[in-house]
Protein backbone atom coordinates (compact mmCIF):
# COMPACT_ATOMS: atom_id res chain seq x y z
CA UNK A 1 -4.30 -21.48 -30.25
CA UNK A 2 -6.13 -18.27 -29.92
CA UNK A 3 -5.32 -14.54 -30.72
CA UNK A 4 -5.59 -11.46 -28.31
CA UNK A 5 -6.30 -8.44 -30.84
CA UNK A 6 -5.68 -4.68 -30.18
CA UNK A 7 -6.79 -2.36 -32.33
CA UNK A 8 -6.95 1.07 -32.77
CA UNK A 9 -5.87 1.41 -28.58
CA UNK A 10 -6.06 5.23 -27.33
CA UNK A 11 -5.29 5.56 -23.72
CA UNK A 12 -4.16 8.34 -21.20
CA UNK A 13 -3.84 9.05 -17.73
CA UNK A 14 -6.59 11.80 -16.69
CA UNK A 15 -4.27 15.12 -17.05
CA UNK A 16 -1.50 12.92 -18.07
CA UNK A 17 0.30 12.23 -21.28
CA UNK A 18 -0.76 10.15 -23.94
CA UNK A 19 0.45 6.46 -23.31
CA UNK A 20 -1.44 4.53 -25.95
CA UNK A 21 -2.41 6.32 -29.25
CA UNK A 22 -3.86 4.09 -32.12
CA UNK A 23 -1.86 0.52 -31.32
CA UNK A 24 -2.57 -2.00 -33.26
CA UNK A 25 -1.76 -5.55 -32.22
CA UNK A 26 -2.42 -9.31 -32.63
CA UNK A 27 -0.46 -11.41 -29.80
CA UNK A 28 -0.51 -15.60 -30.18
CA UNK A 29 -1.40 -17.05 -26.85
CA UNK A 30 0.96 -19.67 -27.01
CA UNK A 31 4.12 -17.15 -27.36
CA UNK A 32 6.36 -16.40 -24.49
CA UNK A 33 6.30 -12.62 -24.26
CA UNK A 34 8.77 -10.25 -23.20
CA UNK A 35 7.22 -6.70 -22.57
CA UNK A 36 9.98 -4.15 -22.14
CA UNK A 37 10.64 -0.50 -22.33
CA UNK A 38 11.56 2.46 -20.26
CA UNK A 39 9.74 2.90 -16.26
CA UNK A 40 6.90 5.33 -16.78
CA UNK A 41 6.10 3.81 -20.41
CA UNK A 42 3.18 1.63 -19.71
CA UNK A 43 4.00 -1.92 -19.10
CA UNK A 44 1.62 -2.20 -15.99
CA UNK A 45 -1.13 -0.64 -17.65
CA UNK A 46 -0.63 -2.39 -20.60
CA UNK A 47 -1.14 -5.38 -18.73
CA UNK A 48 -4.12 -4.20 -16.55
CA UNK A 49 -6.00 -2.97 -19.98
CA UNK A 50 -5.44 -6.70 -21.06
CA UNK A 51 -7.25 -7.67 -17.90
CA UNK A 52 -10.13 -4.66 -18.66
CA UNK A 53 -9.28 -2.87 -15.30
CA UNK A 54 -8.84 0.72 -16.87
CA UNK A 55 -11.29 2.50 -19.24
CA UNK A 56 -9.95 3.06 -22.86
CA UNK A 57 -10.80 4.02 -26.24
CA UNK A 58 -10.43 1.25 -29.02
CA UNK A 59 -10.97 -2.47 -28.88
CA UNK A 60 -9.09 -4.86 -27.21
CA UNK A 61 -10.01 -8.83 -27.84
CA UNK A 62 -8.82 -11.60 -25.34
CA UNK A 63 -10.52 -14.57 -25.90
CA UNK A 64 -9.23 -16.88 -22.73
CA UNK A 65 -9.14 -15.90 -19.22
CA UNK A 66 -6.06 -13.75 -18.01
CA UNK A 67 -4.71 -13.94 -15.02
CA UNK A 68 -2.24 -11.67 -13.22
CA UNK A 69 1.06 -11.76 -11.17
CA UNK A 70 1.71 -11.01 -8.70
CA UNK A 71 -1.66 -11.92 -7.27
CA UNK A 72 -3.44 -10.27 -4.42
CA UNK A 73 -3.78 -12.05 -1.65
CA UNK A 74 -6.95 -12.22 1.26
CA UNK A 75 -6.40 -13.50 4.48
CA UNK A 76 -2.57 -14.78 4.10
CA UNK A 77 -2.82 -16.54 7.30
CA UNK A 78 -4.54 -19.21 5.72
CA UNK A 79 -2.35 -22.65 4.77
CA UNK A 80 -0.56 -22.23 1.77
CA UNK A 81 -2.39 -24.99 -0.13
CA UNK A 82 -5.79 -23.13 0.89
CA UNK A 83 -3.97 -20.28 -0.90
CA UNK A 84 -3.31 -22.16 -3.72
CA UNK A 85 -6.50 -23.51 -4.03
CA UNK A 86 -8.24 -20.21 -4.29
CA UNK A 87 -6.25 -19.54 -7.42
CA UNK A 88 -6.67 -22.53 -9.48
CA UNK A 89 -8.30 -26.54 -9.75
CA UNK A 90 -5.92 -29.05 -9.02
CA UNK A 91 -4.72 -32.12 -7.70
CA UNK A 92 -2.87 -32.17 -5.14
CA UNK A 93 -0.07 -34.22 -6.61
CA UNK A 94 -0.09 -31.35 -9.78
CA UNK A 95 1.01 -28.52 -7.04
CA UNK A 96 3.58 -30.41 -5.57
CA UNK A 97 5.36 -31.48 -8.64
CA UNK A 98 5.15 -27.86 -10.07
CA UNK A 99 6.74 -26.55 -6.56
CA UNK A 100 9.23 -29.32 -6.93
CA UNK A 101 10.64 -27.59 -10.65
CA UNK A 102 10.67 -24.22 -8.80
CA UNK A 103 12.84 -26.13 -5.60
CA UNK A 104 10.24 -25.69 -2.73
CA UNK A 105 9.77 -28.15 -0.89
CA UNK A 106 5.99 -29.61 -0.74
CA UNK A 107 6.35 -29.12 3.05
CA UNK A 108 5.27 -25.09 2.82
CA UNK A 109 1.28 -26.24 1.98
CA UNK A 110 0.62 -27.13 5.69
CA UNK A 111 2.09 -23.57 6.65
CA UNK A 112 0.85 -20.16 6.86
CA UNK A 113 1.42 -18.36 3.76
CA UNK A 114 2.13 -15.59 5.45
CA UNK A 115 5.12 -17.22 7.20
CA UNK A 116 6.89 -18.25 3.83
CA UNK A 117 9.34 -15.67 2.28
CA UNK A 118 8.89 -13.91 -0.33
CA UNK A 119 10.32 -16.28 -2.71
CA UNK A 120 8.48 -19.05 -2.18
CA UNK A 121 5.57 -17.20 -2.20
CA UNK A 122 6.18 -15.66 -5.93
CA UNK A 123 7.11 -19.66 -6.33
CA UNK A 124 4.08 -20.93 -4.92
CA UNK A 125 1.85 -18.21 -6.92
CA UNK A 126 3.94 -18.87 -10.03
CA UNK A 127 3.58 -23.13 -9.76
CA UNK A 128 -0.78 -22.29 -8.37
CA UNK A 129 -1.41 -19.77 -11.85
CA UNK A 130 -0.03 -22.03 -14.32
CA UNK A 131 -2.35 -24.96 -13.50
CA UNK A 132 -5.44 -22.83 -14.79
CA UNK A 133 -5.88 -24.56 -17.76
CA UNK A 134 -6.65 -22.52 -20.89
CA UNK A 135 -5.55 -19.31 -19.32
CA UNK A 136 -3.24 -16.48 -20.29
CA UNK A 137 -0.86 -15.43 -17.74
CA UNK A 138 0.44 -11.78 -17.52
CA UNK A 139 3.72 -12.25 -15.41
CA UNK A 140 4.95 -8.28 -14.04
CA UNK A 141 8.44 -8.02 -12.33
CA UNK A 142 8.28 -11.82 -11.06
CA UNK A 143 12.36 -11.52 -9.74
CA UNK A 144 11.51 -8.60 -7.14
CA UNK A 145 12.20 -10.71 -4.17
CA UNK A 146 14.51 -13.38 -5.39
CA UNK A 147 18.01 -13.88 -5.19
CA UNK A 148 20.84 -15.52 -7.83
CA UNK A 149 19.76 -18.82 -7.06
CA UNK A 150 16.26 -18.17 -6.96
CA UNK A 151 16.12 -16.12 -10.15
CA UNK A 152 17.83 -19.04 -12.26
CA UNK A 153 15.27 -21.52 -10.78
CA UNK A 154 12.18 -19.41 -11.57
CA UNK A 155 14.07 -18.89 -15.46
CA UNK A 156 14.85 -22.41 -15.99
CA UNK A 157 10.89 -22.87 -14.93
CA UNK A 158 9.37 -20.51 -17.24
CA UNK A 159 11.56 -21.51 -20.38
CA UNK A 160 9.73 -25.01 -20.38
CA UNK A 161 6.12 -22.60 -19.98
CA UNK A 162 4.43 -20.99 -22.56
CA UNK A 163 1.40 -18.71 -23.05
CA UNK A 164 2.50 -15.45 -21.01
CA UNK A 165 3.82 -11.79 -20.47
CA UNK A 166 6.51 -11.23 -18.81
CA UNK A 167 7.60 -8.12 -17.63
CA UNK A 168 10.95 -8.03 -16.50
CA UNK A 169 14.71 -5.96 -16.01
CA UNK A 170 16.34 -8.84 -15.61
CA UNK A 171 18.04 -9.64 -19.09
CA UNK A 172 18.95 -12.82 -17.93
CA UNK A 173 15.59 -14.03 -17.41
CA UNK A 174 14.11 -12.78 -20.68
CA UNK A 175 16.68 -14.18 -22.70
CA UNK A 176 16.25 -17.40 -21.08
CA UNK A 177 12.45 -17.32 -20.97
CA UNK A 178 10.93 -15.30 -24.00
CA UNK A 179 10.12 -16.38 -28.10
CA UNK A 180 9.06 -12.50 -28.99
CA UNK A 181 9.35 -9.52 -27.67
CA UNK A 182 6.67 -6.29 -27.33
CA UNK A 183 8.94 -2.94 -26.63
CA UNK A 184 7.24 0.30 -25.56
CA UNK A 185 9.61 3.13 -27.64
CA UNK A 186 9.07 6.50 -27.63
CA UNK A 187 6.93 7.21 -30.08
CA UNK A 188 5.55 3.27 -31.06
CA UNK A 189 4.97 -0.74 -29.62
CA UNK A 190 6.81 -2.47 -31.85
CA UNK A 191 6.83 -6.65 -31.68
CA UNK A 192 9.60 -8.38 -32.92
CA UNK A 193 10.52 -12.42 -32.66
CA UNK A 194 13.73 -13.72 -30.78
CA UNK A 195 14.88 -13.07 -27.48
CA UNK A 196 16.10 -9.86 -25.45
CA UNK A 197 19.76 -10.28 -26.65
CA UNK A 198 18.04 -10.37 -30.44
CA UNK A 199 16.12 -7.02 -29.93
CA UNK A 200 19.34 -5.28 -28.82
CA UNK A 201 21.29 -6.06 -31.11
CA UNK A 202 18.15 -5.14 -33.61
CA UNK A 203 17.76 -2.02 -31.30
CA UNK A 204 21.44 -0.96 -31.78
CA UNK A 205 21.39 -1.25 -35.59
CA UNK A 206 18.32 0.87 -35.52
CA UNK A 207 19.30 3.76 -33.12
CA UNK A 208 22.56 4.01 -35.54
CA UNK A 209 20.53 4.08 -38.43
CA UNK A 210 18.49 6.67 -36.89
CA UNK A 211 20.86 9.16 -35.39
CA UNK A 212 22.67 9.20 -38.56
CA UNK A 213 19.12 9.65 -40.38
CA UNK A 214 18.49 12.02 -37.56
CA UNK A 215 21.87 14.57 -38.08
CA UNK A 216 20.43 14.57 -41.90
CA UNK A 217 17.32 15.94 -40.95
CA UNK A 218 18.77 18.65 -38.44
CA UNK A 219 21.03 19.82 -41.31
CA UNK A 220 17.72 20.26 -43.76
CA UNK A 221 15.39 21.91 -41.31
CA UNK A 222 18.50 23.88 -40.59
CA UNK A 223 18.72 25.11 -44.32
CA UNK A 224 14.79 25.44 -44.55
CA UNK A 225 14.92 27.64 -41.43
CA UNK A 226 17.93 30.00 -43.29
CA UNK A 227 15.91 29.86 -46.32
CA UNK A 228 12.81 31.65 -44.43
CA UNK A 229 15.48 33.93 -42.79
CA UNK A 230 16.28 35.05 -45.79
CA UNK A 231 13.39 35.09 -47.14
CA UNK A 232 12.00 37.30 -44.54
CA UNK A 233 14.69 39.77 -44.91
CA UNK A 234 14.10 40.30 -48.75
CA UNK A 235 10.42 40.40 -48.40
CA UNK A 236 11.14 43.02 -45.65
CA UNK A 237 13.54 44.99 -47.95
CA UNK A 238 10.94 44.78 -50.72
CA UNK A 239 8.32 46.32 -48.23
CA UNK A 240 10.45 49.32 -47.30
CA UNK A 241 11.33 50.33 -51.08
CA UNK A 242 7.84 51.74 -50.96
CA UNK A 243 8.67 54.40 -48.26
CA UNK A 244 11.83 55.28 -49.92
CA UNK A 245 13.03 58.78 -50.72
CA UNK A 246 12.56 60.48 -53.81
CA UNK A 247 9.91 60.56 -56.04
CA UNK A 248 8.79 56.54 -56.68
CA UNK A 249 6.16 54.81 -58.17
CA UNK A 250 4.20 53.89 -54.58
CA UNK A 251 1.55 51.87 -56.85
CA UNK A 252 3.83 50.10 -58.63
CA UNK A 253 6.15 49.14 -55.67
CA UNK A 254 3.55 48.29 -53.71
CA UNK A 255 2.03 46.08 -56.25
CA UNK A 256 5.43 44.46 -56.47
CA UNK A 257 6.20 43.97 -52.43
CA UNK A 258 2.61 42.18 -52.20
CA UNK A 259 3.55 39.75 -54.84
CA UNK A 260 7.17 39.24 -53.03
CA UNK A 261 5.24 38.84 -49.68
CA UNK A 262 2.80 37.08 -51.24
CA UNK A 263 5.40 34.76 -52.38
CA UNK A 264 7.52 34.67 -48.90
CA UNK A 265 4.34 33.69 -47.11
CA UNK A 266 3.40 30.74 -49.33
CA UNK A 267 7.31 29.50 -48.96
CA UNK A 268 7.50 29.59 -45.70
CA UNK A 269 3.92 27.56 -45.47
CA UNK A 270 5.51 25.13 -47.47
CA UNK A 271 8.99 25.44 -45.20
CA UNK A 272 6.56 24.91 -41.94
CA UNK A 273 5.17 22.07 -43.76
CA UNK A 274 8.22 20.17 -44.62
CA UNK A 275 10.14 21.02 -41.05
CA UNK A 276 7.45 19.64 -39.29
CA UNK A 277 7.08 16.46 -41.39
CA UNK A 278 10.81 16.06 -41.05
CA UNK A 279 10.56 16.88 -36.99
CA UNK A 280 8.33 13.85 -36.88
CA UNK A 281 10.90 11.43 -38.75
CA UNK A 282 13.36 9.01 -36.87
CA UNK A 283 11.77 10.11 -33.41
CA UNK A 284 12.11 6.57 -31.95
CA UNK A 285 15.89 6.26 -31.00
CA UNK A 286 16.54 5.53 -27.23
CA UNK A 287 17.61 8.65 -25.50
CA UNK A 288 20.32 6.39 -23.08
CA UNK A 289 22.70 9.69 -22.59
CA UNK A 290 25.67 8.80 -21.11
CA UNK A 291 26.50 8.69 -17.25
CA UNK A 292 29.12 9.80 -15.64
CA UNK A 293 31.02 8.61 -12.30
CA UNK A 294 33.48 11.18 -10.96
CA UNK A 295 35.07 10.00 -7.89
CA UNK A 296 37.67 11.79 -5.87
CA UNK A 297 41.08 11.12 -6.49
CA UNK A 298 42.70 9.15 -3.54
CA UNK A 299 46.01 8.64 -2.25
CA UNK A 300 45.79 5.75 -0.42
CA UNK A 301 46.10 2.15 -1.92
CA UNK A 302 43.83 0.13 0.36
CA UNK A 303 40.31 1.88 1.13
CA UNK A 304 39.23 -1.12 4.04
CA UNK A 305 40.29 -3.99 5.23
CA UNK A 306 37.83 -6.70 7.41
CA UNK A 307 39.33 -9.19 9.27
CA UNK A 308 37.80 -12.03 10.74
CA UNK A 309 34.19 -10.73 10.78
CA UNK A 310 31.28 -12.51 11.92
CA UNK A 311 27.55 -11.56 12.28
CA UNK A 312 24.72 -13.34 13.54
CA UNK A 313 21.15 -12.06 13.60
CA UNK A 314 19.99 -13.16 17.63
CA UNK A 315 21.05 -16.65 17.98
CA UNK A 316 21.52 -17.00 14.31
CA UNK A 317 24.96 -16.32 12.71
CA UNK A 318 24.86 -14.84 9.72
CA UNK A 319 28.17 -14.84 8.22
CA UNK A 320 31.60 -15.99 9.92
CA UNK A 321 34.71 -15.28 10.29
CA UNK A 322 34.69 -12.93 6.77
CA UNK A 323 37.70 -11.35 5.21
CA UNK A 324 38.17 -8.76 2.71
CA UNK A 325 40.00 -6.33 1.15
CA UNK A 326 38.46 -2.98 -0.91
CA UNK A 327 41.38 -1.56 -2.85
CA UNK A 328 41.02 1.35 -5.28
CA UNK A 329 39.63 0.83 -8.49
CA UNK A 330 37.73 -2.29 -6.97
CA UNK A 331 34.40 -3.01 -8.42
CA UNK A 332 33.40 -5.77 -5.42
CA UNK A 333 29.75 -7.93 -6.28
CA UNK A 334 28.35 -9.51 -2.82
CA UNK A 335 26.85 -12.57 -3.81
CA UNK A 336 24.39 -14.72 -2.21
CA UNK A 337 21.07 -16.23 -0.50
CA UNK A 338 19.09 -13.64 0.65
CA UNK A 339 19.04 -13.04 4.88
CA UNK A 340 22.88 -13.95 4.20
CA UNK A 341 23.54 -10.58 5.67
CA UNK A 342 24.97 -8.89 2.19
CA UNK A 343 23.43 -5.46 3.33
CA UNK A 344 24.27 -5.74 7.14
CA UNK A 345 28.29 -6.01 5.78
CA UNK A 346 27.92 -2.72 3.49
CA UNK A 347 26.20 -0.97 6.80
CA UNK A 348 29.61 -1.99 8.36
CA UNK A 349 31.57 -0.65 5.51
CA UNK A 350 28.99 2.56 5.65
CA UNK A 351 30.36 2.72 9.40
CA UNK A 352 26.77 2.47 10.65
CA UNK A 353 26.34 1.10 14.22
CA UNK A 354 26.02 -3.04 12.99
CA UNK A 355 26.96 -5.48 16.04
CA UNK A 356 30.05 -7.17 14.84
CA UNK A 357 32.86 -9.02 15.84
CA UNK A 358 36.63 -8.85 14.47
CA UNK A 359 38.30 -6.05 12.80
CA UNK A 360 37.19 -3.66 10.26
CA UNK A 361 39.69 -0.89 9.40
CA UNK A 362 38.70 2.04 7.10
CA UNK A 363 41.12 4.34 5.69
CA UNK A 364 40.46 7.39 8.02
CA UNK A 365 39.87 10.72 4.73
CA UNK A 366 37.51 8.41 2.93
CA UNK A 367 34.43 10.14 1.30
CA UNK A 368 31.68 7.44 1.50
CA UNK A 369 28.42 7.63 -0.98
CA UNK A 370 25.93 5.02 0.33
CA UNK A 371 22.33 3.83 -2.18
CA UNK A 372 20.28 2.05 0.20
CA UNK A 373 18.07 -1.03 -0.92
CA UNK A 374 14.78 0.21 0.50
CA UNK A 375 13.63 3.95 -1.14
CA UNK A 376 10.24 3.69 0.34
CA UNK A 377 11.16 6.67 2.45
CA UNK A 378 11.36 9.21 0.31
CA UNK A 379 8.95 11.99 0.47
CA UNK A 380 8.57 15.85 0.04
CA UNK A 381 9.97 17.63 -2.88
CA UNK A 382 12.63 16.91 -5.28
CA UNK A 383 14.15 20.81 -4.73
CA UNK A 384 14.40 19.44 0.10
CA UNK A 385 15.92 16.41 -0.71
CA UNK A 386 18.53 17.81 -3.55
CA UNK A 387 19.30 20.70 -0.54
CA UNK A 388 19.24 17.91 2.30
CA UNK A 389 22.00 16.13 0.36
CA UNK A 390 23.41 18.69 -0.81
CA UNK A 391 23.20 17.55 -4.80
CA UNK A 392 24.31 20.22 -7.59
CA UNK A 393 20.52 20.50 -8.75
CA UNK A 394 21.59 21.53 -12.25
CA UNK A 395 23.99 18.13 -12.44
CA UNK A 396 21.13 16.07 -10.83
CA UNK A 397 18.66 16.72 -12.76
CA UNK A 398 20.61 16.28 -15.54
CA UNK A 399 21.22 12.36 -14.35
CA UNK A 400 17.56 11.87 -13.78
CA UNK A 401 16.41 13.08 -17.32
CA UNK A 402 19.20 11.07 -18.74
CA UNK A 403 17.58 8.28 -16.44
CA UNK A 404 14.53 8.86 -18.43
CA UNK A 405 13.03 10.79 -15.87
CA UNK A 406 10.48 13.14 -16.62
CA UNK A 407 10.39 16.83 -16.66
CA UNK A 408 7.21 17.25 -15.08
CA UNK A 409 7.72 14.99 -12.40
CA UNK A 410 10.52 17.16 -11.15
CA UNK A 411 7.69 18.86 -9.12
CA UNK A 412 5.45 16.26 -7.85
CA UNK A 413 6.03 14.57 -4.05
CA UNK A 414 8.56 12.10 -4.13
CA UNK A 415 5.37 9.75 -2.33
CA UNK A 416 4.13 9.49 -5.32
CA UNK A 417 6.63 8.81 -7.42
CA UNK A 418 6.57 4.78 -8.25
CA UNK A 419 9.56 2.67 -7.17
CA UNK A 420 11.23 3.03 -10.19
CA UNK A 421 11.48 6.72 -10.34
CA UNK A 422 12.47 6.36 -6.20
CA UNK A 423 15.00 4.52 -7.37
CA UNK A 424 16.44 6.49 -9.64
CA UNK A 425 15.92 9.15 -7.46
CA UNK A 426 18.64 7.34 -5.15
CA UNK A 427 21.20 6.81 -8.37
CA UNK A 428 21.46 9.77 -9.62
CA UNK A 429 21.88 10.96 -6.07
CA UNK A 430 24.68 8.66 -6.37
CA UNK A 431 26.07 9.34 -9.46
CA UNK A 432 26.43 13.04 -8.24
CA UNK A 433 27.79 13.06 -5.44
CA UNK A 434 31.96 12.95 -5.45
CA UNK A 435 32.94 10.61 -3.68
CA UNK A 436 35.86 7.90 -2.38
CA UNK A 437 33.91 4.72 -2.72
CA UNK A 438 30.53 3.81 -2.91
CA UNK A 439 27.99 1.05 -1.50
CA UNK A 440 24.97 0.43 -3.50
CA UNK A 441 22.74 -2.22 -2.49
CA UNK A 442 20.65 -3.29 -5.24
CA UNK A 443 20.72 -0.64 -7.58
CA UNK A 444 18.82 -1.81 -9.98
CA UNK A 445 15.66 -3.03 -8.01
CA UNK A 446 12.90 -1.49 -10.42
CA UNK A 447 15.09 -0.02 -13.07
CA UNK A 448 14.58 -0.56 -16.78
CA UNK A 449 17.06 -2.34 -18.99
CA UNK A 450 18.32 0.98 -20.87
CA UNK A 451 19.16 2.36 -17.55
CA UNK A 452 20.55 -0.60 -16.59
CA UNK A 453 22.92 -0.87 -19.34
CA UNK A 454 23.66 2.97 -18.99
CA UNK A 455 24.59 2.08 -15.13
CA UNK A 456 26.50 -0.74 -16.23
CA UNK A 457 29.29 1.78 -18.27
CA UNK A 458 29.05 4.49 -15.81
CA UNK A 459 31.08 2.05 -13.51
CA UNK A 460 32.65 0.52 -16.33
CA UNK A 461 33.84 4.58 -17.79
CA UNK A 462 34.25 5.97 -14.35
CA UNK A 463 37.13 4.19 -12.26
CA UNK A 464 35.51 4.32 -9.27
CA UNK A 465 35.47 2.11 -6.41
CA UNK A 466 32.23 -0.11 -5.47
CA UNK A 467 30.91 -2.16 -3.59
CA UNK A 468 27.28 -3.53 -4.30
CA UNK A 469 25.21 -5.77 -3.94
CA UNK A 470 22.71 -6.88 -6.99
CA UNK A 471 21.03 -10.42 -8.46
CA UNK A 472 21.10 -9.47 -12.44
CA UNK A 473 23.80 -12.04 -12.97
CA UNK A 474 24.59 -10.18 -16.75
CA UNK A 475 25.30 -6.84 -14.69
CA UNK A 476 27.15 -8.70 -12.30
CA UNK A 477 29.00 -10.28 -14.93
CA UNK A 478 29.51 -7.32 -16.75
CA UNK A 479 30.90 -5.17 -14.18
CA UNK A 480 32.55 -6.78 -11.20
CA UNK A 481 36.27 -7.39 -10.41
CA UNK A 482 35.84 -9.47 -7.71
CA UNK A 483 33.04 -11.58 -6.32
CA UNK A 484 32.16 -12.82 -2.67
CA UNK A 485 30.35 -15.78 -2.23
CA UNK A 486 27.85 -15.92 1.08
CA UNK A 487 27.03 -18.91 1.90
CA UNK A 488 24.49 -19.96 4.44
C-alpha cells in the first residue's frame, strides 16, 4: 500500500478562475476511484497535476509511477502487440488473457493498431496499462467510443481491478467499478467511501439540508440589510436636525449626530461583517436548475412509420428489412453495436438524403429538431450560431447556464470550447427550439452526471417525442418507452 498526499494545492488557469485553492488530500493506492463533478471543474487537470504536467503551488506526493488513459500513441501503424509492448513488460501469454476478460480476440496483436476500432483499442490500452506492475493508473472518460456491450465488458473488467481513477459520466460504470468517490463541488473536493449511487443519495440529503439552511440565511442578511436601511435613515435624520430652523443648539446637535453616525457606521461594519460570513455559508449545493422541453402540440397520432427498411454500407448491409412506428409521446432508445447504422436510421427520420430501400412515411406538418453525434464543427461566436438557428438568445442562454455553463464563456469561439461545452452547446439548442419530435444521437457524449440527470427529467417532465440514440444503460433505462434492438 502506498499514499498519494495533496496538500495545501493552489492552482489556476493563467487569466482564468481559481480551480484548486488549498486542497488537502490523502488517496490509498489500492482504492478504486471515482472522480466526478461538473465539465469545466477540473477532473483532467486534476489528473495531469497527479502526473506533474502543469505547474502549481502546494505539494503533491505520489510515490509509484502513474500512468494515464487514454494513452498517446506514436506511429499507430505498428502491430498492436509492438503497441502494447511500448506501454508495459509482459509475457505474451499475460496480454492475451487480459484481452480475453475485455472479449478481444488475441488475433488483433498481428494487426495494425491503427486498423482496430476504437474499442478495442481503449481495450487493448486498458488490458497493456494494467500489467505495469506497481503503478497507479489514472483512467479519464474510458467509455467514449464504446457501445452497450462494450461498456458492460470494460465495467465487469475494472470491478475485479484496483489501484485507479476513473473519470467517468457513465453512472453505470462507476457504480459497478468504484470503492470511493472524489467530487469536485463548487466551492470544495470532498472524498467520500461507497459507490456513485451512495454519493447521490449522500448528495441529495445534503443539497436539502442546504437550500433549507440556505432560505435561512437569505431571510437574515435580508433583516441585516433593513436594519442598515434603517439605520441610515435615522443617522441621516439625526444629521439634518443640525440645519434645522429656529434657533438650536448647533454644538450640541452636532455633538449628538456624530455619536449617532458614529454609532450607524460601527453597526453597519458589524452588519457587513456578519452578511458576508453568512454569504459564504452553504455555498456548495448543486445548481441542477430545472429543464424544460416544450414541444408543439400535434394533431396527428402517428408522427412516422418505416416499413421494410434496409441499409447496407457498399456491399455491407447494415440493417434489414426494419420496421417501426414513432407515435406521439414516444420516447424511442436505438440500441446496439456500433457501425449497426443507429445514426444512418435517425438521418432517414431527419429526411436527409440516406440510400435506403422500403418505405418511410413522415407525417407531412412535422417540426423536426435534430442533435447530431459529432459537434466538432462548431465554430465562431455563440451570438452567429444562436442567429443561424434562430434560438431565443435570452431562453438559450438560460439552458446553458442551467447546463453549468459559464458566463464568461458566452463570448469566447465556440473552437475553443471543449467537447463538453460543444455539447451542450447542441442541447440546449435542442431544448429551445419548439418542436414536433426530436432525434438526438448521443446526447450525452461528454456531459457530466448532474446534467445528465437534469436531461433525464426534461424528457421525463416534457411529453415530447424522441428518438435517440445513447449507451448510458441507467439513462436508457430511465427514460425510454420503447427499445430497438440492432443486431449485426
Amino acid at each position: 500500500m502506498a499514499t498519494i498526499r495533496i496538500t495545501n494545492l493552489y492552482f489556476c488557469y493563467d487569466g482564468s478562475e481559481t480551480l484548486f485553492d488549498d486542497v488537502h488530500l490523502q488517496l490509498d493506492t489500492r482504492w478504486k476511484l471515482g472522480l466526478i463533478g461538473r465539465n469545466g471543474r477540473g477532473k483532467t487537470t486534476l489528473l495531469r497535476l497527479l502526473l506533474g504536467e502543469l505547474p502549481f503551488e502546494g505539494t503533491i506526493d505520489v510515490p509509484v509511477g502513474v500512468d494515464y488513459f487514454p494513452y498517446t500513441i506514436e506511429a499507430p501503424g505498428r502491430t498492436t502487440l509492438k503497441i502494447a509492448e511500448s506501454i508495459a513488460e509482459f509475457e505474451p501469454w499475460e496480454l492475451e488473457r487480459e484481452l480475453s476478460f475485455l472479449d478481444v480476440d488475441a488475433g488483433v496483436l498481428s494487426r495494425p493498431f491503427e486498423t482496430l476500432s476504437g474499442g478495442e483499442q481503449t481495450k487493448v490500452l486498458l488490458a497493456a496499462l494494467f500489467l505495469n506492475e506497481n503503478h497507479f493508473l489514472l483512467i479519464d472518460e474510458p467509455t467514449n467510443h464504446l457501445d452497450l456491450e462494450g461498456r458492460a465488458t470494460v465495467a465487469d473488467y475494472l470491478s475485479k481491478k484496483s489501484g485507479f481513477i476513473l473519470v467517468s459520466h457513465d453512472r453505470m460504470l462507476l457504480d459497478r467499478c468504484v470503492d470511493h468517490v472524489l467530487s469536485i463541488n463548487r466551492s470544495d473536493i470532498e472524498l467520500s467511501q461507497g459507490n456513485f449511487s451512495t454519493w447521490e443519495q449522500n448528495q441529495d440529503y445534503r443539497n436539502k439540508f442546504e437550500e433549507s439552511a440556505n432560505r435561512k440565511l437569505r431571510r437574515d442578511i435580508e433583516r441585516l440589510y433593513e436594519t442598515g436601511r434603517r439605520s441610515a435613515e435615522w443617522s441621516g435624520k439625526a444629521e439634518g436636525e443640525k440645519y434645522g430652523n429656529g434657533p438650536v443648539d448647533r454644538g450640541f446637535l452636532g455633538s449628538k449626530a456624530a455619536k449617532i453616525m458614529g454609532r450607524a457606521k460601527a453597526a453597519d461594519a458589524r452588519r457587513q461583517q456578519a452578511i458576508d460570513e453568512k454569504s459564504k455559508l452553504f455555498n456548495n449545493v448543486e445548481i441542477d436548475d430545472k429543464l424544460v422541453l416544450s414541444p408543439l402540440p400535434h394533431r396527428v397520432h402517428r408522427f412516422a412509420e418505416l416499413d421494410g427498411v434496409s441499409l447496407q454500407y457498399g456491399a455491407l448491409p447494415l440493417f434489414e428489412n426494419l420496421s417501426l412506428q414513432v407515435d406521439g409521446g414516444d420516447r424511442i432508445a436505438l440500441c446496439g453495436r456500433n457501425g449497426c447504422g443507429k445514426s444512418s436510421l435517425l438521418k432517414i427520420l431527419a429526411g436527409e438524403e440516406v440510400p435506403f430501400t422500403g418505405r418511410c412515411r413522415i407525417s407531412p406538418s412535422l417540426k423536426i429538431s435534430y442533435i447530431p453525434q459529432d459537434s466538432s464543427f462548431l465554430q465562431g461566436k455563440l451570438r452567429t450560431f444562436i442567429e443561424e438557428r434562430g434560438l431565443d438568445e435570452p431562453l438559450f442562454k438560460a439552458m446553458l447556464r442551467k447546463l453549468g455553463f459559464a458566463r464568461p464563456d458566452f463570448g469566447n469561439d465556440m473552437s475553443a470550447f471543449s467537447a463538453g461545452q460543444k455539447k451542450k452547446v447542441l442541447l440546449a439548442a435542442g431544448l429551445t427550439e419548439r418542436a414536433h419530435l426530436y432525434l438526438w444521437d448521443e446526447p450525452l457524449n461528454y456531459i457530466d452526471v448532474i446534467s445528465r440527470t437534469q436531461i433525464e427529467n426534461a424528457m421525463l417532465d416534457g411529453g415530447a417525442t424522441v428518438v435517440f440514440i445513447e449507451h448510458d444503460r441507467h439513462f436508457i433505462d430511465t427514460v425510454a418507452t420503447k427499445t430497438v434492438m440492432f443486431d449485426v
